[in-house]
Protein backbone atom coordinates (compact mmCIF):
# COMPACT_ATOMS: atom_id res chain seq x y z
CA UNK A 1 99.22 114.83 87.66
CA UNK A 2 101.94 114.10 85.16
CA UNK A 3 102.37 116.05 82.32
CA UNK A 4 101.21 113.84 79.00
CA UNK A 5 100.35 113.96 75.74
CA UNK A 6 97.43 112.00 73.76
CA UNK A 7 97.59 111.07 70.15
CA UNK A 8 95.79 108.42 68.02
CA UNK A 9 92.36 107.57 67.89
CA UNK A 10 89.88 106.49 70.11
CA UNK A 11 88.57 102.97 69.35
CA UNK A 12 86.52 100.20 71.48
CA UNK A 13 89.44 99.32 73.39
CA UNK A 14 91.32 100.79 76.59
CA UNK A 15 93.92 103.40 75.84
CA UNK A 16 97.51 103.24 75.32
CA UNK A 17 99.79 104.05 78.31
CA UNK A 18 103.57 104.51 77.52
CA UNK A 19 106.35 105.25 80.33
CA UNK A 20 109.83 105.81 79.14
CA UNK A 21 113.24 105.29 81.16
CA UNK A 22 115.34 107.06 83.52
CA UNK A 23 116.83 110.46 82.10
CA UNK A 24 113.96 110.05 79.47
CA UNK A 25 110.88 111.73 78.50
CA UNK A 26 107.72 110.75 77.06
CA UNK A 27 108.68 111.80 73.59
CA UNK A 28 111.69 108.59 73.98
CA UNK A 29 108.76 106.29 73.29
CA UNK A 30 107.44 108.25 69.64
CA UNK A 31 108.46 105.65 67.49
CA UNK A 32 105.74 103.19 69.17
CA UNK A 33 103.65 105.87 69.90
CA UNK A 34 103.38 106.43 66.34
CA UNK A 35 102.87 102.88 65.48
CA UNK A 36 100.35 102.07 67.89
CA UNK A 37 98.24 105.41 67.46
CA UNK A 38 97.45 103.84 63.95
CA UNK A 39 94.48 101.98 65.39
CA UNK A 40 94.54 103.25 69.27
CA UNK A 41 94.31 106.06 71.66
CA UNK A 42 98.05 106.71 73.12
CA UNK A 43 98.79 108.63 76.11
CA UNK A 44 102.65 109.34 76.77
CA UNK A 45 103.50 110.30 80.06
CA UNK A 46 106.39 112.36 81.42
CA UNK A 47 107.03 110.40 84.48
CA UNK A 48 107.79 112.31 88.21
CA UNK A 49 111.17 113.86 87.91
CA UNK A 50 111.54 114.36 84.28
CA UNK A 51 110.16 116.31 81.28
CA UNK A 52 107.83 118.56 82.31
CA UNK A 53 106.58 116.70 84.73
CA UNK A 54 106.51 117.66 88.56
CA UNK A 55 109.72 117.69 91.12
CA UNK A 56 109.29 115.46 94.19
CA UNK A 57 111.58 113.40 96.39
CA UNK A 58 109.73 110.70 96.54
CA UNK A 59 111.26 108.56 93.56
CA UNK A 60 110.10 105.09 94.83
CA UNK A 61 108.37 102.65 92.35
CA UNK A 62 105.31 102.74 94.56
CA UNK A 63 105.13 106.16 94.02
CA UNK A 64 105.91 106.00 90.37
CA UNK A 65 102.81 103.16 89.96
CA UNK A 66 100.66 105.69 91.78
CA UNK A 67 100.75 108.19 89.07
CA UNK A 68 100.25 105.85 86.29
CA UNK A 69 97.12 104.66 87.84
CA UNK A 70 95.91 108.72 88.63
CA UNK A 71 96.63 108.78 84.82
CA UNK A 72 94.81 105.93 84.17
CA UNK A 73 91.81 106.46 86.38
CA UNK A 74 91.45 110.04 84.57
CA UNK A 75 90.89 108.56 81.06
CA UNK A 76 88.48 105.65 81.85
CA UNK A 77 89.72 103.61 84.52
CA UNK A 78 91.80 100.60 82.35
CA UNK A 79 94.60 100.50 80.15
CA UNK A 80 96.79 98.70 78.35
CA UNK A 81 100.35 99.49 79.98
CA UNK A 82 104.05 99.69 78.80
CA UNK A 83 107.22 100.46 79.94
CA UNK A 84 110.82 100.72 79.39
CA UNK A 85 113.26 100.51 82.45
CA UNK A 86 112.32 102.61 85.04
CA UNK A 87 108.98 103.37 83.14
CA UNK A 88 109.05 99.32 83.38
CA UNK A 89 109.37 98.35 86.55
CA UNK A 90 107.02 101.40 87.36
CA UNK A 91 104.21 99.69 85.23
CA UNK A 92 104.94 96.32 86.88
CA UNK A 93 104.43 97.34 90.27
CA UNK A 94 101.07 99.20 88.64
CA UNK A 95 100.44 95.49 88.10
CA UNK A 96 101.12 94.29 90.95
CA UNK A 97 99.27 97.02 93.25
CA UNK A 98 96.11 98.23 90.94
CA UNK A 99 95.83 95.51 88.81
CA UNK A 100 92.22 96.57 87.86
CA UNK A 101 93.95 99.36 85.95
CA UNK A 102 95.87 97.03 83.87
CA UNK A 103 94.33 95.36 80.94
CA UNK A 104 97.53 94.18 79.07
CA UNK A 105 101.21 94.51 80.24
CA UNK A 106 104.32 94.79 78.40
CA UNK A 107 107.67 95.62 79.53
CA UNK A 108 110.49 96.52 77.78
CA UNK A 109 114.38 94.62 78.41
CA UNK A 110 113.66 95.03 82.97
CA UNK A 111 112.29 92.49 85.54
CA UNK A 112 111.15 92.85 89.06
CA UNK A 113 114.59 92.40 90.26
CA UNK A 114 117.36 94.57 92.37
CA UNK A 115 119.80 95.00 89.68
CA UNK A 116 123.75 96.13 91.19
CA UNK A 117 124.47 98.40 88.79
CA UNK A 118 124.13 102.19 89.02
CA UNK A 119 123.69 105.16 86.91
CA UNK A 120 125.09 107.61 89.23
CA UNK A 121 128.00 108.37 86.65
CA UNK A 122 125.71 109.96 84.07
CA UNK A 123 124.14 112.20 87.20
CA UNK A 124 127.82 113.26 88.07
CA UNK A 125 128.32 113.66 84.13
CA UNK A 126 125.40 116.29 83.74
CA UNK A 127 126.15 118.25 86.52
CA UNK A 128 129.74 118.36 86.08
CA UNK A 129 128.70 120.24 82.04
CA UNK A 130 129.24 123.65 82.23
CA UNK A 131 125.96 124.86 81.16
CA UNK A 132 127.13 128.59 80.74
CA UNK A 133 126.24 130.33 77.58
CA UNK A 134 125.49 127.31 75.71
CA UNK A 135 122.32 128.06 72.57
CA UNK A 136 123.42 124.77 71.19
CA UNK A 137 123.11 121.51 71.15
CA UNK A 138 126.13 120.48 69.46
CA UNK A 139 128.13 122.78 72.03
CA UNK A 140 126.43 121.18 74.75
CA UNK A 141 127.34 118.04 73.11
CA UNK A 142 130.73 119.15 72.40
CA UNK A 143 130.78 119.69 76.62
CA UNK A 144 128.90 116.50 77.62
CA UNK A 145 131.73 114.50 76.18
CA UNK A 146 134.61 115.00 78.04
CA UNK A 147 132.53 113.06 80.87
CA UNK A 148 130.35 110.58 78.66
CA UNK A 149 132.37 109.26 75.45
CA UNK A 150 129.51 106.99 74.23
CA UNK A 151 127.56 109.51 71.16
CA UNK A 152 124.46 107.54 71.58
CA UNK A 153 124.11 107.86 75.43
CA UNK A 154 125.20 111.75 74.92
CA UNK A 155 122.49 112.21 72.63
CA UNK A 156 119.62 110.83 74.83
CA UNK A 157 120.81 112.86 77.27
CA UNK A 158 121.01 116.05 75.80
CA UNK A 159 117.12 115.71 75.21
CA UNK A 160 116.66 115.97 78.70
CA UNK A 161 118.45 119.41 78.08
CA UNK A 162 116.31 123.11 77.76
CA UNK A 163 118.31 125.42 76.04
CA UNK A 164 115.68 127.54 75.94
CA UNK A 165 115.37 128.40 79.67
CA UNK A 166 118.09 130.96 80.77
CA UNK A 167 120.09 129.67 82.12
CA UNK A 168 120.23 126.21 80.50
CA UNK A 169 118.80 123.75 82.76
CA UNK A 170 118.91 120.00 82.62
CA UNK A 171 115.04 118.87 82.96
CA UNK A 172 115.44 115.75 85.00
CA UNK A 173 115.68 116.27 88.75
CA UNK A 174 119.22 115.17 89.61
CA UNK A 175 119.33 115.55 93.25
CA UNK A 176 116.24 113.69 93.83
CA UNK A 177 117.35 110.95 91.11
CA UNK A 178 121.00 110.72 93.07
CA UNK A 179 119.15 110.20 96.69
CA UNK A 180 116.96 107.42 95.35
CA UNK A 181 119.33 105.20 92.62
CA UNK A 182 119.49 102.42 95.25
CA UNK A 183 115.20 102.35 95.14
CA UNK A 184 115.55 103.05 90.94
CA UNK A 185 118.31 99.97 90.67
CA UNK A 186 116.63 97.95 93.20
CA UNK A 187 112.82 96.45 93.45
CA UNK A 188 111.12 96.95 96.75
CA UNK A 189 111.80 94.48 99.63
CA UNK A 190 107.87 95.03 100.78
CA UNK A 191 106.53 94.66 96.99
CA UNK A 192 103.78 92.63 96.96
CA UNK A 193 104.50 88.92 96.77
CA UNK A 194 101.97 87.65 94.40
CA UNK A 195 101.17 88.40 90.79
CA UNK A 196 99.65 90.05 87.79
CA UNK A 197 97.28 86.84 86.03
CA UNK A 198 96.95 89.07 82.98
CA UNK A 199 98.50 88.79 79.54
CA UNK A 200 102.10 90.16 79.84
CA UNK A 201 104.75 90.71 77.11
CA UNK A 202 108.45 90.99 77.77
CA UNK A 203 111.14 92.51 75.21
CA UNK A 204 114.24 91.96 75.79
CA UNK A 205 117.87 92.63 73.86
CA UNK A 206 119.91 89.90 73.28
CA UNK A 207 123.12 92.25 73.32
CA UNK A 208 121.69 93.46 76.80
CA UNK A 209 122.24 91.67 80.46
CA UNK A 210 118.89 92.69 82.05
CA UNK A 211 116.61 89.73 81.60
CA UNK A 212 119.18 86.68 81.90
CA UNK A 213 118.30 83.67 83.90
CA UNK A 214 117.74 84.66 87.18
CA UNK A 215 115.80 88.24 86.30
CA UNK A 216 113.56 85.23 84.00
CA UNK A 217 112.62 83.49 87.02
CA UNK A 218 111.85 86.67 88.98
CA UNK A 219 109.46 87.41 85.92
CA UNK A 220 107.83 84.03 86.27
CA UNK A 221 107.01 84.29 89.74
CA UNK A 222 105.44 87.86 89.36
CA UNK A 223 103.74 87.39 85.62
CA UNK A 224 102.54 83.64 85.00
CA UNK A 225 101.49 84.61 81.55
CA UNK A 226 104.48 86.40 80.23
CA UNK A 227 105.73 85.79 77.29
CA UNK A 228 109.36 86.40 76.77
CA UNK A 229 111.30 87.50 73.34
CA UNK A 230 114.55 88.76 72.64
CA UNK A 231 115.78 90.78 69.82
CA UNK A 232 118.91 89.56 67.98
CA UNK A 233 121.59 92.80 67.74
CA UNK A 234 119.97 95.01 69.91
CA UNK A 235 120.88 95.95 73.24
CA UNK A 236 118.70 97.97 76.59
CA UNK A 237 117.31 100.86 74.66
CA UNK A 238 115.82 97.61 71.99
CA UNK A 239 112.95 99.84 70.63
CA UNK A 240 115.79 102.18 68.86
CA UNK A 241 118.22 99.42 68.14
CA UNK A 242 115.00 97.30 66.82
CA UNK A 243 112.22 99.87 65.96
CA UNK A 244 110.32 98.32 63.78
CA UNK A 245 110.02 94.89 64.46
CA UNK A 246 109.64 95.85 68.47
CA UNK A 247 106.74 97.95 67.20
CA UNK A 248 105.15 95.26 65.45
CA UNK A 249 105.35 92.73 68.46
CA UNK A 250 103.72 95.42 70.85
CA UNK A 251 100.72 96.34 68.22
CA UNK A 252 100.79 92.62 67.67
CA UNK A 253 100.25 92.19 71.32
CA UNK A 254 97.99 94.65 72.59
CA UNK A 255 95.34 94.71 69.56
């Protein structure tokens, strides 16, 4: 089972379930965790591949939706579901495929849609680091950026870092990751073809190019209730450009 960890409450309705993006970890989603645990029970998951989660080379979104809804099932058999990215297109096809798990949906700046794009460079930027020697993280930052020049991308990387293991290790499983970007970018050609008739809530940042028009009409056809919002100024990772006010909307939402 994936590694989590629960926080909040426990009220009269369903849990919390929070899946983060690629090269992320449960703790990525904090902010809302802490907002939402106000008045809910939260569970943050460290999905396959990442955190302290297990290693496996199966990487598809099937798989992914699998272990929400072992997660799910384990705490009471319904939830209400988000994710960001990966974690987002993992909790749609939870949907999609168990939708008796599902209470509430929302998703966070992705659609059900085979994207082009890749993230292979930031795989081919963490294993070309010298890991040697380094006890911290400024050094490792110091290291990380003669491949990745961006300080915010370097930074959410790095938390995927353990300096504490000997030697340093990066937590994510990169060879597995590498073998499966096309399934991560893409969606499944055999993903089921109908859709999800609960309440769904999608986030999106109006600085970011992952829920235009066409990724819209793939969210139609998959989520006839979604709602749709974007966030003035903020861009794919929306719940740190926006935190607040992307925290409100989700609480909003779900309670």
């Amino acid at each position: 089972m994936l590694n989590m960890t629960i926080t909040g409450e426990d009220s009269t309705q369903p849990p919390v379930l929070l899946a983060h993006g690629l090269f992320g970890s449960g703790k990525n989603l904090g902010g809302l965790a802490r907002r939402l645990a106000q008045t809910r029970r939260v569970i943050l998951v460290d999905m396959r591949n990442h955190g302290d989660s297990f290693h496996d080379a199966d990487h598809s979104y099937p798989a992914l939706a699998g272990d929400l809804a072992e997660i799910i099932r384990s705490v009471g058999g319904q939830a209400d579901v988000l994710g960001h990215s990966m974690g987002g297109k993992s909790a749609m096809m939870l949907a999609l495929t168990h939708p008796e798990t599902v209470r509430k949906l929302a998703v966070l700046d992705i659609a059900p849609y085979a994207y082009a794009h890749t993230q292979t460079p930031l795989i081919d930027a963490m294993e070309g680091t010298d890991l040697t020697g380094l006890k911290l993280r400024s050094a490792a930052d110091a290291r990380l950026a003669e491949f990745v020049p961006e300080t915010g991308v370097r930074a959410f990387l790095l938390q995927s870092l353990d300096l504490k293991s000997e030697p340093p290790r990066w937590k994510c499983n990169l060879p597995a990751l590498r073998a499966q970007m096309p399934n991560l970018v893409g969606w499944p050609a055999d993903a089921p073809k109908g859709s999800f008739s609960g309440p769904a809530l999608f986030l999106a940042g109006a600085e970011s190019d992952y829920c235009r028009e066409p990724q819209v009409e793939a969210i139609r056809a998959h989520f006839p209730q979604a709602k749709l919002r974007y966030f003035a100024g903020a861009g794919h990772w929306l719940h740190a450009d926006r935190p607040v006010e992307v925290a409100e909307a989700v609480a909003t939402f779900f309670d």
